[in-house]
N, C-alpha and C. Protein backbone atom coordinates (compact mmCIF):
# COMPACT_ATOMS: atom_id res chain seq x y z
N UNK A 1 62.10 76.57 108.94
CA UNK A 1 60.73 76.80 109.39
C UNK A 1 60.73 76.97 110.91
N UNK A 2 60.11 77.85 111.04
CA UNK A 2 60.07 78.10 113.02
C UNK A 2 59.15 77.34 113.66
N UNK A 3 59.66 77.04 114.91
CA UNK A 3 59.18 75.78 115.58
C UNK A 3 57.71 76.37 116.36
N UNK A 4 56.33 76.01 115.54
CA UNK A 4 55.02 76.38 116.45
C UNK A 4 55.03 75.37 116.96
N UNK A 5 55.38 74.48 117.09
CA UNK A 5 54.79 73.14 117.57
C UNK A 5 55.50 73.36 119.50
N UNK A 6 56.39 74.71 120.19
CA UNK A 6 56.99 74.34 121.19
C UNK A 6 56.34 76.24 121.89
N UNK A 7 55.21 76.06 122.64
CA UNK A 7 54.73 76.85 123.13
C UNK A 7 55.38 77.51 124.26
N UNK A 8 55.88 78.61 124.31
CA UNK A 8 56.93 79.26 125.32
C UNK A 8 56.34 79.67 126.66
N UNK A 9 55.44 79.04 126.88
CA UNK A 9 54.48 79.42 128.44
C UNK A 9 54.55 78.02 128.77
N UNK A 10 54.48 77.63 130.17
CA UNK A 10 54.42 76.49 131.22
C UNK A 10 52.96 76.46 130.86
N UNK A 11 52.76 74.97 130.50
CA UNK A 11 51.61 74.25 130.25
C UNK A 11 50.68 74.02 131.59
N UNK A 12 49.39 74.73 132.03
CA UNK A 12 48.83 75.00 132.95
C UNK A 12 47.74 73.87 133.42
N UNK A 13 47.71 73.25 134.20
CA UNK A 13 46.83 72.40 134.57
C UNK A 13 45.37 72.67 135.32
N UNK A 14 44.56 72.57 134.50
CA UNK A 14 42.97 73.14 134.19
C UNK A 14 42.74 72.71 136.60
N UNK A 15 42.99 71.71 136.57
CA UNK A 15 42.83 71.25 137.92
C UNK A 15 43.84 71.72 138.74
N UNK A 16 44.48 72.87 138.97
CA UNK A 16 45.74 73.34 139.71
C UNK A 16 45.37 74.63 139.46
N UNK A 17 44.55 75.60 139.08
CA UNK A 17 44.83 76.54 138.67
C UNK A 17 44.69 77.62 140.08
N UNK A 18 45.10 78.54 139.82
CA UNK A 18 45.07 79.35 141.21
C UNK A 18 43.82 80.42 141.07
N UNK A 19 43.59 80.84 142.61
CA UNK A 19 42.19 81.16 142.71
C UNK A 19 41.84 82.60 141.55
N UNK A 20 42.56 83.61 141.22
CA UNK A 20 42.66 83.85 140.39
C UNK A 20 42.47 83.36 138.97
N UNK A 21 43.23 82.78 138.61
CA UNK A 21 43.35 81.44 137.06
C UNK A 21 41.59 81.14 136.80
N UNK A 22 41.32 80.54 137.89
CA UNK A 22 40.22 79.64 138.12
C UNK A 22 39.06 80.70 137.80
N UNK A 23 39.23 82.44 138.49
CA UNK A 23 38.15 83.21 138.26
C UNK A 23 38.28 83.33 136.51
N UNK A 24 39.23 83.31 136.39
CA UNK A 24 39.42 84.18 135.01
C UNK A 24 38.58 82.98 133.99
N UNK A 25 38.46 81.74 134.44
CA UNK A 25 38.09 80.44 133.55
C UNK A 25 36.84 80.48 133.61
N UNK A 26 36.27 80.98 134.82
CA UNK A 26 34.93 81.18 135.10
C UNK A 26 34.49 82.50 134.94
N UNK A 27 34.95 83.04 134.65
CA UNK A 27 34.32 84.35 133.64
C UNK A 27 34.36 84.55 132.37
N UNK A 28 34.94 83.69 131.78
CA UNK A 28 34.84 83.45 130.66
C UNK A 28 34.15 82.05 129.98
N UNK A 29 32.97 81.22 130.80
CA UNK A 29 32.73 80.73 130.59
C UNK A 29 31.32 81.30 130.94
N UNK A 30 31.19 82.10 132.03
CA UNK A 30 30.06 82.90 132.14
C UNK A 30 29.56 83.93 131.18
N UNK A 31 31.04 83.91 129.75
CA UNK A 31 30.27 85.15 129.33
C UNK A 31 29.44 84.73 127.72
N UNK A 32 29.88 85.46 126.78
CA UNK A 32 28.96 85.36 125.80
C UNK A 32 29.93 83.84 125.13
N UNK A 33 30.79 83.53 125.07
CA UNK A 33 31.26 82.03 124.55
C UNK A 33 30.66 80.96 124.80
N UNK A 34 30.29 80.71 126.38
CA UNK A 34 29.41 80.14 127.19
C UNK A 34 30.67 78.92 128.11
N UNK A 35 32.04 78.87 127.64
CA UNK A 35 32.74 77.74 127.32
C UNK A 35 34.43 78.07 127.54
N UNK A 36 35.41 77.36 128.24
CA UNK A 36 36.34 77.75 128.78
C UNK A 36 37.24 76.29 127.98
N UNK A 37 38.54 77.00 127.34
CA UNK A 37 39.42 75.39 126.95
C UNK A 37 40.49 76.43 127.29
N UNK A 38 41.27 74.81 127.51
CA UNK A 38 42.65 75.02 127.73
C UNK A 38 43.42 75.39 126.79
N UNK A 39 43.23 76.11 125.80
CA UNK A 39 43.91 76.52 124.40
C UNK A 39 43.80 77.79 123.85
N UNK A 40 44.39 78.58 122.88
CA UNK A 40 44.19 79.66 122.12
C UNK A 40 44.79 80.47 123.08
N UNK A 41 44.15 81.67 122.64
CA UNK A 41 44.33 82.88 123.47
C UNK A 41 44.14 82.61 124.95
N UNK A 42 43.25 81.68 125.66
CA UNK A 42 42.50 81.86 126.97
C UNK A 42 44.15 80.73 127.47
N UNK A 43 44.21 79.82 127.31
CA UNK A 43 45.19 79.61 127.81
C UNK A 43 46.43 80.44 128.36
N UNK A 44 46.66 81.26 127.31
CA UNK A 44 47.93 82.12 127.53
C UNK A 44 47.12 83.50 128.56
N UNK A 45 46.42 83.74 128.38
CA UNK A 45 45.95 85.08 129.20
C UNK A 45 45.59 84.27 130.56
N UNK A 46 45.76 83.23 131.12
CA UNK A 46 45.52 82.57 132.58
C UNK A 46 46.79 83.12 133.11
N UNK A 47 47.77 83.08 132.31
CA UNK A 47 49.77 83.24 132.98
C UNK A 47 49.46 84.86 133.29
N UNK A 48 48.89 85.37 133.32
CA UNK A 48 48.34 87.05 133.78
C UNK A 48 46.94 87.38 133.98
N UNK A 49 45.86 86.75 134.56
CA UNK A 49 44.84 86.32 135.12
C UNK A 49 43.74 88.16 135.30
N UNK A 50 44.97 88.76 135.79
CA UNK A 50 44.35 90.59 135.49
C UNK A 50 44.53 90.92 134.25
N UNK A 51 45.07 90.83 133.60
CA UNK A 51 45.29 91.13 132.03
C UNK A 51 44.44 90.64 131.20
N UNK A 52 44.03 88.84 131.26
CA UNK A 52 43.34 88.44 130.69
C UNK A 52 41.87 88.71 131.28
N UNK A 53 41.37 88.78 131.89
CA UNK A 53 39.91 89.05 132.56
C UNK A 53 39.60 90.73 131.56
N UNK A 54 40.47 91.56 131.86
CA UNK A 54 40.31 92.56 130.62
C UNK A 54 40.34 92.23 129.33
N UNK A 55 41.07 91.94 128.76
CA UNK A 55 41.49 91.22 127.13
C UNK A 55 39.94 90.58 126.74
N UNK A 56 39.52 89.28 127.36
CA UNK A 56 38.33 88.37 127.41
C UNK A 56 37.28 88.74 127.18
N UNK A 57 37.30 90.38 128.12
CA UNK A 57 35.75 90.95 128.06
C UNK A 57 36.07 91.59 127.08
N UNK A 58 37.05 92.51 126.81
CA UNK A 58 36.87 92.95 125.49
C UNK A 58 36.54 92.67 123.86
N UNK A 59 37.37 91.17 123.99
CA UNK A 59 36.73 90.32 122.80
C UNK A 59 35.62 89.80 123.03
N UNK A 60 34.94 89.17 123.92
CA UNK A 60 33.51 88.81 123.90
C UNK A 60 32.56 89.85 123.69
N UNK A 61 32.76 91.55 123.60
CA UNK A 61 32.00 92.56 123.60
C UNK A 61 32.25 92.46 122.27
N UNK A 62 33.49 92.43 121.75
CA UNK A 62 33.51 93.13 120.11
C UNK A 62 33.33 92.01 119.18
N UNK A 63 33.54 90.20 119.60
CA UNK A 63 32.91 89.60 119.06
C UNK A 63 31.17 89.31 118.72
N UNK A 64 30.47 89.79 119.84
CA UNK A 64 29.50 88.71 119.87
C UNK A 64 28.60 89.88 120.45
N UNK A 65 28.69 91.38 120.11
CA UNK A 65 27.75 92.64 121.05
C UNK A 65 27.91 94.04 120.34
N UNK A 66 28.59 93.59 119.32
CA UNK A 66 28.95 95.45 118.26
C UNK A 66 27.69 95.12 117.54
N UNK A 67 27.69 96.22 116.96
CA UNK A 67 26.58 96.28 115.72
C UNK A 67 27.13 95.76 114.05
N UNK A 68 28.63 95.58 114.01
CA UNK A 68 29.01 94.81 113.12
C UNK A 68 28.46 93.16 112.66
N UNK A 69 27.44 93.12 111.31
CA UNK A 69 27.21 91.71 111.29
C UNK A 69 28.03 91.10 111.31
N UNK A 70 27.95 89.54 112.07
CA UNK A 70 28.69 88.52 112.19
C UNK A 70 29.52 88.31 110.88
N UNK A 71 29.04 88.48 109.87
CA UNK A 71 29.55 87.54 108.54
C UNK A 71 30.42 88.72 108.59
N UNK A 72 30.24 90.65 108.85
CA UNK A 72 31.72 90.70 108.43
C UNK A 72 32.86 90.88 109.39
N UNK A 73 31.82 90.88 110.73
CA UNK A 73 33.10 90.51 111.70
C UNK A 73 34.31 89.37 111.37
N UNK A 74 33.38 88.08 111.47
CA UNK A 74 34.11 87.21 110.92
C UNK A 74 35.10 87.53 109.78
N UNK A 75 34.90 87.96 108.71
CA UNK A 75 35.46 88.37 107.53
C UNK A 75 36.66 89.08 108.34
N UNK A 76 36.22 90.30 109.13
CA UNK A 76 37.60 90.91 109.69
C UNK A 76 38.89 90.03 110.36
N UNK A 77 37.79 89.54 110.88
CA UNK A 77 38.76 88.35 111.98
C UNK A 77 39.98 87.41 111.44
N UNK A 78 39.42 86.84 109.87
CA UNK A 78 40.21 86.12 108.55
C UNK A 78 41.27 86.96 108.35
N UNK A 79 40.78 88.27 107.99
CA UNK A 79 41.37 89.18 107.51
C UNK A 79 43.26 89.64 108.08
N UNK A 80 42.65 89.64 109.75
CA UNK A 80 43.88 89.83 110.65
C UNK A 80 44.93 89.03 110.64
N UNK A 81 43.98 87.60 110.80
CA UNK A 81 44.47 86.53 111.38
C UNK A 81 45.76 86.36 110.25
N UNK A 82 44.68 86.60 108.44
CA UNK A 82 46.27 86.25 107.80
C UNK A 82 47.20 87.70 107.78
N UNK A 83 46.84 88.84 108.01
CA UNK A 83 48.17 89.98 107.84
C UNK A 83 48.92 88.95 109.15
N UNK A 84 48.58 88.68 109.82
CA UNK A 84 49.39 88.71 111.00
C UNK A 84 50.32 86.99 110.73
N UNK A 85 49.50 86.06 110.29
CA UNK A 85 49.66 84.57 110.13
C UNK A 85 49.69 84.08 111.26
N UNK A 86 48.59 84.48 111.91
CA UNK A 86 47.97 83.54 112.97
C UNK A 86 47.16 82.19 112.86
N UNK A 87 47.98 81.16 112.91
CA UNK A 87 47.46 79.87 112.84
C UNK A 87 46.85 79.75 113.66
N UNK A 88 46.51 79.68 114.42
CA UNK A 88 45.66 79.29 115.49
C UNK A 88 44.30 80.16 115.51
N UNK A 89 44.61 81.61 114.99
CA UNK A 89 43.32 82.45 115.04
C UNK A 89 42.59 81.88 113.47
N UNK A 90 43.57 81.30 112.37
CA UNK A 90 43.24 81.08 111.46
C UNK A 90 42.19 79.85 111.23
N UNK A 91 42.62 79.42 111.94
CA UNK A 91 42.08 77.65 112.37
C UNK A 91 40.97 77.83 112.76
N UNK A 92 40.63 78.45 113.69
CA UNK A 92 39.63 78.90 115.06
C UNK A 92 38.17 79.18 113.74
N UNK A 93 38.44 80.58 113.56
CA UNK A 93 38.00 81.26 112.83
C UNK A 93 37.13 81.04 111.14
N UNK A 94 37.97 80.18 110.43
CA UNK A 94 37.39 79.77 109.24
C UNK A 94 36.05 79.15 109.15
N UNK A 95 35.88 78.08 110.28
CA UNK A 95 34.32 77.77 110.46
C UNK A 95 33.58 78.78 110.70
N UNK A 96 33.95 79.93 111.93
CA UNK A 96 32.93 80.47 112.03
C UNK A 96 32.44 81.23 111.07
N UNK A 97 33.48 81.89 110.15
CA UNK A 97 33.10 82.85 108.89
C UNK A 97 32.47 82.27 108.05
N UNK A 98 32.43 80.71 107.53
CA UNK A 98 31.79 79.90 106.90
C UNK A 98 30.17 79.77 107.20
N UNK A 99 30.13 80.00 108.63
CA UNK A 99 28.96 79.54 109.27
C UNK A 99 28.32 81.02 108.77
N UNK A 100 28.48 82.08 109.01
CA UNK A 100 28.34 83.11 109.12
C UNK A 100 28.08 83.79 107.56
N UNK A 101 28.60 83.28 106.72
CA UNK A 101 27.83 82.96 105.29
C UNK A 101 29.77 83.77 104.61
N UNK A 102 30.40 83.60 104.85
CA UNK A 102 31.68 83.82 104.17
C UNK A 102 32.07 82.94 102.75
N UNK A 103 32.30 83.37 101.78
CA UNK A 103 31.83 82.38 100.38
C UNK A 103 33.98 81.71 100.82
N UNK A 104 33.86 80.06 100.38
CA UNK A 104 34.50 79.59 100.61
C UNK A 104 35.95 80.10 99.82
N UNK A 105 35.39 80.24 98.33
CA UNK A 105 36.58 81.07 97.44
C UNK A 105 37.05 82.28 98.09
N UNK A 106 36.34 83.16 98.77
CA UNK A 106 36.47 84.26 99.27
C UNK A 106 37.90 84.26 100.31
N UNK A 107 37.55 82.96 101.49
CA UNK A 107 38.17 82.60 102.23
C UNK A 107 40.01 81.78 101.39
N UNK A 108 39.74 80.98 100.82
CA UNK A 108 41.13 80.71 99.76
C UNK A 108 41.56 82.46 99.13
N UNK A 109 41.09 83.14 99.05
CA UNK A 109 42.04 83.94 98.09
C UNK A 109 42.18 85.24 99.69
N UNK A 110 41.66 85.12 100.66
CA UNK A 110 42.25 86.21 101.67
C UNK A 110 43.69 85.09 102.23
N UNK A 111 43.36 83.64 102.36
CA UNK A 111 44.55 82.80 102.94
C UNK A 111 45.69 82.69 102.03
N UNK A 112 45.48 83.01 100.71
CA UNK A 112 46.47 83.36 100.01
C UNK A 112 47.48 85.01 99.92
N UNK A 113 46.25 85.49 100.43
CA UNK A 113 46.75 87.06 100.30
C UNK A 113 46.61 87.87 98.95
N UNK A 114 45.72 87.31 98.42
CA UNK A 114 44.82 88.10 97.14
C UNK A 114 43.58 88.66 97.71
N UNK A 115 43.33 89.92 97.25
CA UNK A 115 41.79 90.46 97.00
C UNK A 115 40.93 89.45 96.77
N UNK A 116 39.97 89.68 97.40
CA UNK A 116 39.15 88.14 97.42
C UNK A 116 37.58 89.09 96.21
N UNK A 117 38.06 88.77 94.99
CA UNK A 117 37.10 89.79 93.74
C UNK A 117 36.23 89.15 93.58
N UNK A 118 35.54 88.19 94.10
CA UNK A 118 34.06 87.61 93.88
C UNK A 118 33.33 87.68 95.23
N UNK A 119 34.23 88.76 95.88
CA UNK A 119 33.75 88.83 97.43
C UNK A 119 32.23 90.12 97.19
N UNK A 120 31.33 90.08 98.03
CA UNK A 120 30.32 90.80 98.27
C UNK A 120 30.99 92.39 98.17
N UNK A 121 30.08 93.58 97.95
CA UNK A 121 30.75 94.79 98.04
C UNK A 121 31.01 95.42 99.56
N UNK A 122 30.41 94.45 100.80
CA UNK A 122 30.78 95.30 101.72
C UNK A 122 31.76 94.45 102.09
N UNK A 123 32.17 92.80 101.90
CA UNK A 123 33.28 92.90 102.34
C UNK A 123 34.94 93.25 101.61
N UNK A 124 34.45 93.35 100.47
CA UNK A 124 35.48 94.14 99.48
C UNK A 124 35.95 95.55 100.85
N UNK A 125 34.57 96.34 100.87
CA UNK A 125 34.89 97.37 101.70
C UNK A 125 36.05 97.26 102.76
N UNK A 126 35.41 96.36 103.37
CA UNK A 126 35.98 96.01 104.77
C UNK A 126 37.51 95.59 104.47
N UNK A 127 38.06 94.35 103.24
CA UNK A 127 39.06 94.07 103.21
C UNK A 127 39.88 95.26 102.47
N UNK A 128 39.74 96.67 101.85
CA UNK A 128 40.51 97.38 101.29
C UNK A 128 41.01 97.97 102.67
N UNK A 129 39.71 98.24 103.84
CA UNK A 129 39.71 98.99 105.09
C UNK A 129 40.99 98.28 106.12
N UNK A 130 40.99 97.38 106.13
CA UNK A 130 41.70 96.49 107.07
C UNK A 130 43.14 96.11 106.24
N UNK A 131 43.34 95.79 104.81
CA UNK A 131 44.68 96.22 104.56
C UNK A 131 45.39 97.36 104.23
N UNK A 132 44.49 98.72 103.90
CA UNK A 132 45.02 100.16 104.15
C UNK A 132 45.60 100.31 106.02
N UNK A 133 44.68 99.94 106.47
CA UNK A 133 44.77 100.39 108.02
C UNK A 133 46.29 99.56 108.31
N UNK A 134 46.31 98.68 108.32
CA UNK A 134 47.52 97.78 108.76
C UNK A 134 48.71 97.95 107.78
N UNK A 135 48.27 98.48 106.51
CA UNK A 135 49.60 98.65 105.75
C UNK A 135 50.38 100.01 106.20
N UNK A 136 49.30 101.10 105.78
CA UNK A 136 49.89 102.11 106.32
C UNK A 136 49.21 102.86 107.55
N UNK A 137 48.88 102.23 108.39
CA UNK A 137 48.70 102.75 109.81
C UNK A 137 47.72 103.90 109.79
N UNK A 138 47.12 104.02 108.51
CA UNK A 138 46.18 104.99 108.83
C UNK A 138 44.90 104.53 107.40
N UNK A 139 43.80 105.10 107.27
CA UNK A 139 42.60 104.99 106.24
C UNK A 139 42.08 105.78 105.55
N UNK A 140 42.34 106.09 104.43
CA UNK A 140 42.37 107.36 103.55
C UNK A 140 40.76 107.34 103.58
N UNK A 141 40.03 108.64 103.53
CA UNK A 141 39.50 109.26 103.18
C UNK A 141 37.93 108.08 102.25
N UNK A 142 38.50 108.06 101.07
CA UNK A 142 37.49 107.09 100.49
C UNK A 142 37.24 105.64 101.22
N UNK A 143 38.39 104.97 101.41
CA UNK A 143 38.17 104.27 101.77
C UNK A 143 37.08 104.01 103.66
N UNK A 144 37.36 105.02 104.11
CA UNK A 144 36.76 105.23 105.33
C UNK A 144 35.39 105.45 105.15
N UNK A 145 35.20 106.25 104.00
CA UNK A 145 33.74 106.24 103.55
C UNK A 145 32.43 105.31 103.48
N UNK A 146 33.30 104.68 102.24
CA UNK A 146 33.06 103.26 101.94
C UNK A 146 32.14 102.08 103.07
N UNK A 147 33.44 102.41 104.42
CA UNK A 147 32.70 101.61 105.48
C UNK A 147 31.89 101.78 106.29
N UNK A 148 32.03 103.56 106.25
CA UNK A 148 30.98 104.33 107.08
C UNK A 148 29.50 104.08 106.47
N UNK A 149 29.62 103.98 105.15
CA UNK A 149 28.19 103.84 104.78
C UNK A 149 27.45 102.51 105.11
N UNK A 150 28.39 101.54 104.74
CA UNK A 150 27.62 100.43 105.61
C UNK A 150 27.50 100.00 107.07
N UNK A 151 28.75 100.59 108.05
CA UNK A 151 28.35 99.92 109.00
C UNK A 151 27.75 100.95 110.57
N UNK A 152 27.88 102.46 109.16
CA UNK A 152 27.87 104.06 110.00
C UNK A 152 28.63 103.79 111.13
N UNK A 153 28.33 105.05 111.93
CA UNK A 153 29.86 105.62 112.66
C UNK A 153 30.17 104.82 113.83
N UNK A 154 29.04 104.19 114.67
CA UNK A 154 29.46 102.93 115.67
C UNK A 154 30.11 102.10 115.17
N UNK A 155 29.59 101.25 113.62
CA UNK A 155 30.18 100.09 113.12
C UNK A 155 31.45 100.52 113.04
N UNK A 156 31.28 101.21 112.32
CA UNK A 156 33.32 101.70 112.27
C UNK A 156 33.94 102.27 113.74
N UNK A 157 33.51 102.24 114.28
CA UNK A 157 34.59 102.27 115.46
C UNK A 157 34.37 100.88 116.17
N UNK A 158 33.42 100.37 115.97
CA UNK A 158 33.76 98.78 116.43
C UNK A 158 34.62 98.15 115.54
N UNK A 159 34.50 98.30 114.16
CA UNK A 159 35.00 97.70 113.04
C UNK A 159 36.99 97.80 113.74
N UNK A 160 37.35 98.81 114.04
CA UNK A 160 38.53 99.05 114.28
C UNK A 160 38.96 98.64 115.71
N UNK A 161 37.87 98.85 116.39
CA UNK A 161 38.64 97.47 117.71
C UNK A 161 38.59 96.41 117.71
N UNK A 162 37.61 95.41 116.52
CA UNK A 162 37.68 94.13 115.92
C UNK A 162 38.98 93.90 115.87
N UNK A 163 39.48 94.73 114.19
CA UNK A 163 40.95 94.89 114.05
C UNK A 163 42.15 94.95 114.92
N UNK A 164 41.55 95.82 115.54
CA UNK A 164 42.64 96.39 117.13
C UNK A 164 43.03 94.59 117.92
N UNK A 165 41.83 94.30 118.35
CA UNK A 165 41.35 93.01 119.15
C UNK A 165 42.30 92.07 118.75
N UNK A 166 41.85 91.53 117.54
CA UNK A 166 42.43 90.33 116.88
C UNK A 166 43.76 90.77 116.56
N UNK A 167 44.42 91.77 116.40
CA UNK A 167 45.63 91.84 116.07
C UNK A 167 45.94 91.69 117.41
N UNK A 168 46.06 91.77 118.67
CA UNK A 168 46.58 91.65 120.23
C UNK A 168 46.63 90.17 120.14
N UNK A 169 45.32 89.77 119.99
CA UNK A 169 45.35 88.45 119.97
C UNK A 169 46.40 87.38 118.95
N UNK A 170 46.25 87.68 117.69
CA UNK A 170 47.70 87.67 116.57
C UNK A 170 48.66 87.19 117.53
N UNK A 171 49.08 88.60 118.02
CA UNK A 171 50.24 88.48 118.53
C UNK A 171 50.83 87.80 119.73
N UNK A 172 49.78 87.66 120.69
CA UNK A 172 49.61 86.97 121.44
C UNK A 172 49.95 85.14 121.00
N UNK A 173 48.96 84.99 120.44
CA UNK A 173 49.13 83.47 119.96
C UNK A 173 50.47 83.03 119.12
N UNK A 174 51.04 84.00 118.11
CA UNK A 174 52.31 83.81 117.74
C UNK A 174 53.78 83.96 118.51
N UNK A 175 53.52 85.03 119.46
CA UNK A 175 54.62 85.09 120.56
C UNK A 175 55.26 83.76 121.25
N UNK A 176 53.40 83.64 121.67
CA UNK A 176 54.07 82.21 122.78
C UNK A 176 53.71 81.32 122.02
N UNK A 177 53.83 81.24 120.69
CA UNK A 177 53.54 79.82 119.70
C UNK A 177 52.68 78.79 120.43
N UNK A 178 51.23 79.12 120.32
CA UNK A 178 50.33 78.56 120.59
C UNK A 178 50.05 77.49 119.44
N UNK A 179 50.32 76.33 119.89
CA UNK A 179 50.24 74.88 118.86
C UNK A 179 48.83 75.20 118.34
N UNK A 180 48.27 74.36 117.17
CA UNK A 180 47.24 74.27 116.57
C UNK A 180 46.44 72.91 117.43
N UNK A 181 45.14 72.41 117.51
CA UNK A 181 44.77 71.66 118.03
C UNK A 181 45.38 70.14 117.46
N UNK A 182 44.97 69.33 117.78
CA UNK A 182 45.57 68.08 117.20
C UNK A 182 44.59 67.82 115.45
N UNK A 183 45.54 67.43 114.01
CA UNK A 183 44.92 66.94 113.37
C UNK A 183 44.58 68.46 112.59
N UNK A 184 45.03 69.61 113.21
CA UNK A 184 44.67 70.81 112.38
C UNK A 184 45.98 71.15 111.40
N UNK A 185 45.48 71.58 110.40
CA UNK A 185 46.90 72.01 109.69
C UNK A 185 46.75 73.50 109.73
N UNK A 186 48.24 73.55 109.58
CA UNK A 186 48.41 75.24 109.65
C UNK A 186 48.03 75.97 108.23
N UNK A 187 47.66 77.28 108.45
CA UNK A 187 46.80 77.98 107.48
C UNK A 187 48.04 78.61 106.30
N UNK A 188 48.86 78.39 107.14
CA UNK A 188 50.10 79.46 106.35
C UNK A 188 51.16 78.74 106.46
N UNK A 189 52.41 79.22 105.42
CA UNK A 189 53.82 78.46 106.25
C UNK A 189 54.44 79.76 107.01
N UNK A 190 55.22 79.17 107.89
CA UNK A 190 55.63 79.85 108.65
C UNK A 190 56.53 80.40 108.46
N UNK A 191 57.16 81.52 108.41
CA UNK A 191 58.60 82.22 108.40
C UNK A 191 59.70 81.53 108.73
N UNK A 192 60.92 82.19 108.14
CA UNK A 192 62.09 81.30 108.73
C UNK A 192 62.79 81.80 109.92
């Protein structure tokens, strides 16, 4: 089992941070989150302070400012988190899709990696959309349809920098094995 528990970035001290660091904490507490922790993604995007100030705004736009409803943003967000087996995005995430009206069975059979078939028809949509796209790098025809009708042609191009988003982020958090908070269990097992 691979070691998440040993995060490959120098552990940053919230009270040391450099004037840079410090903007990047405060712009992201200024923005739509309202709220800055020393964890997840925001932790690791402080070790590149220009990188992350871009990254930040981009997810706070495509979280919390597309025309995609929350419930299937969220849904997308599940969606990534397990192609990718992001524990930490997995963790993060499950409340909010819950909150957001995500049916709990729905959520067990995407963390398993089954079609989630008692799921609503648009997020059926969304989950054929998001494992065509990531399986084979592109979205046939029907299936593109499908999403166009519900979320028309903005939603779907937000719909795909959702995807886009959270997969950076994925990768991000699994690279530098971003621990889970204390008392959280991991969503997945981990590779060998």
């Amino acid at each position: 089992m691979a070691d998440m528990q040993s995060p490959r970035l120098t552990k940053l001290d919230q009270n040391n941070l450099t004037a840079e660091q410090s903007s990047l904490a405060d712009s992201i507490k200024a923005g739509p989150r309202g709220q800055f922790r020393m964890s997840g993604p925001f932790a690791i995007y402080l070790h590149s302070p220009t990188f992350g100030e871009l990254a930040q705004k981009l997810g706070g736009h495509l979280r919390f400012k597309t025309s995609v409803p929350p419930r299937l943003s969220e849904f997308a967000i599940l969606c990534t988190a397990q192609h990718w087996k992001a524990q930490y995005e997995w963790a993060m995430h499950v409340p909010m899709a819950e909150k957001q009206g995500v049916k709990p069975q729905t959520i067990r059979d995407i963390q398993a990696g089954r079609a989630p078939k008692s799921a609503p028809r648009d997020e059926l949509a969304i989950y054929a959309f998001a494992k065509e796209l990531y399986a084979k790098r592109r979205v046939g025809t029907a299936t593109f349809n499908r999403v166009r009708k519900i979320l028309g042609e903005a939603g779907t191009v937000e719909l795909v920098g959702i995807l886009g988003y959270y997969a950076l982020v994925s990768m991000i958090l699994n690279t530098f094995r971003m621990p889970l908070p204390e008392g959280i269990k991991p969503g997945f097992r981990e590779p060998s």
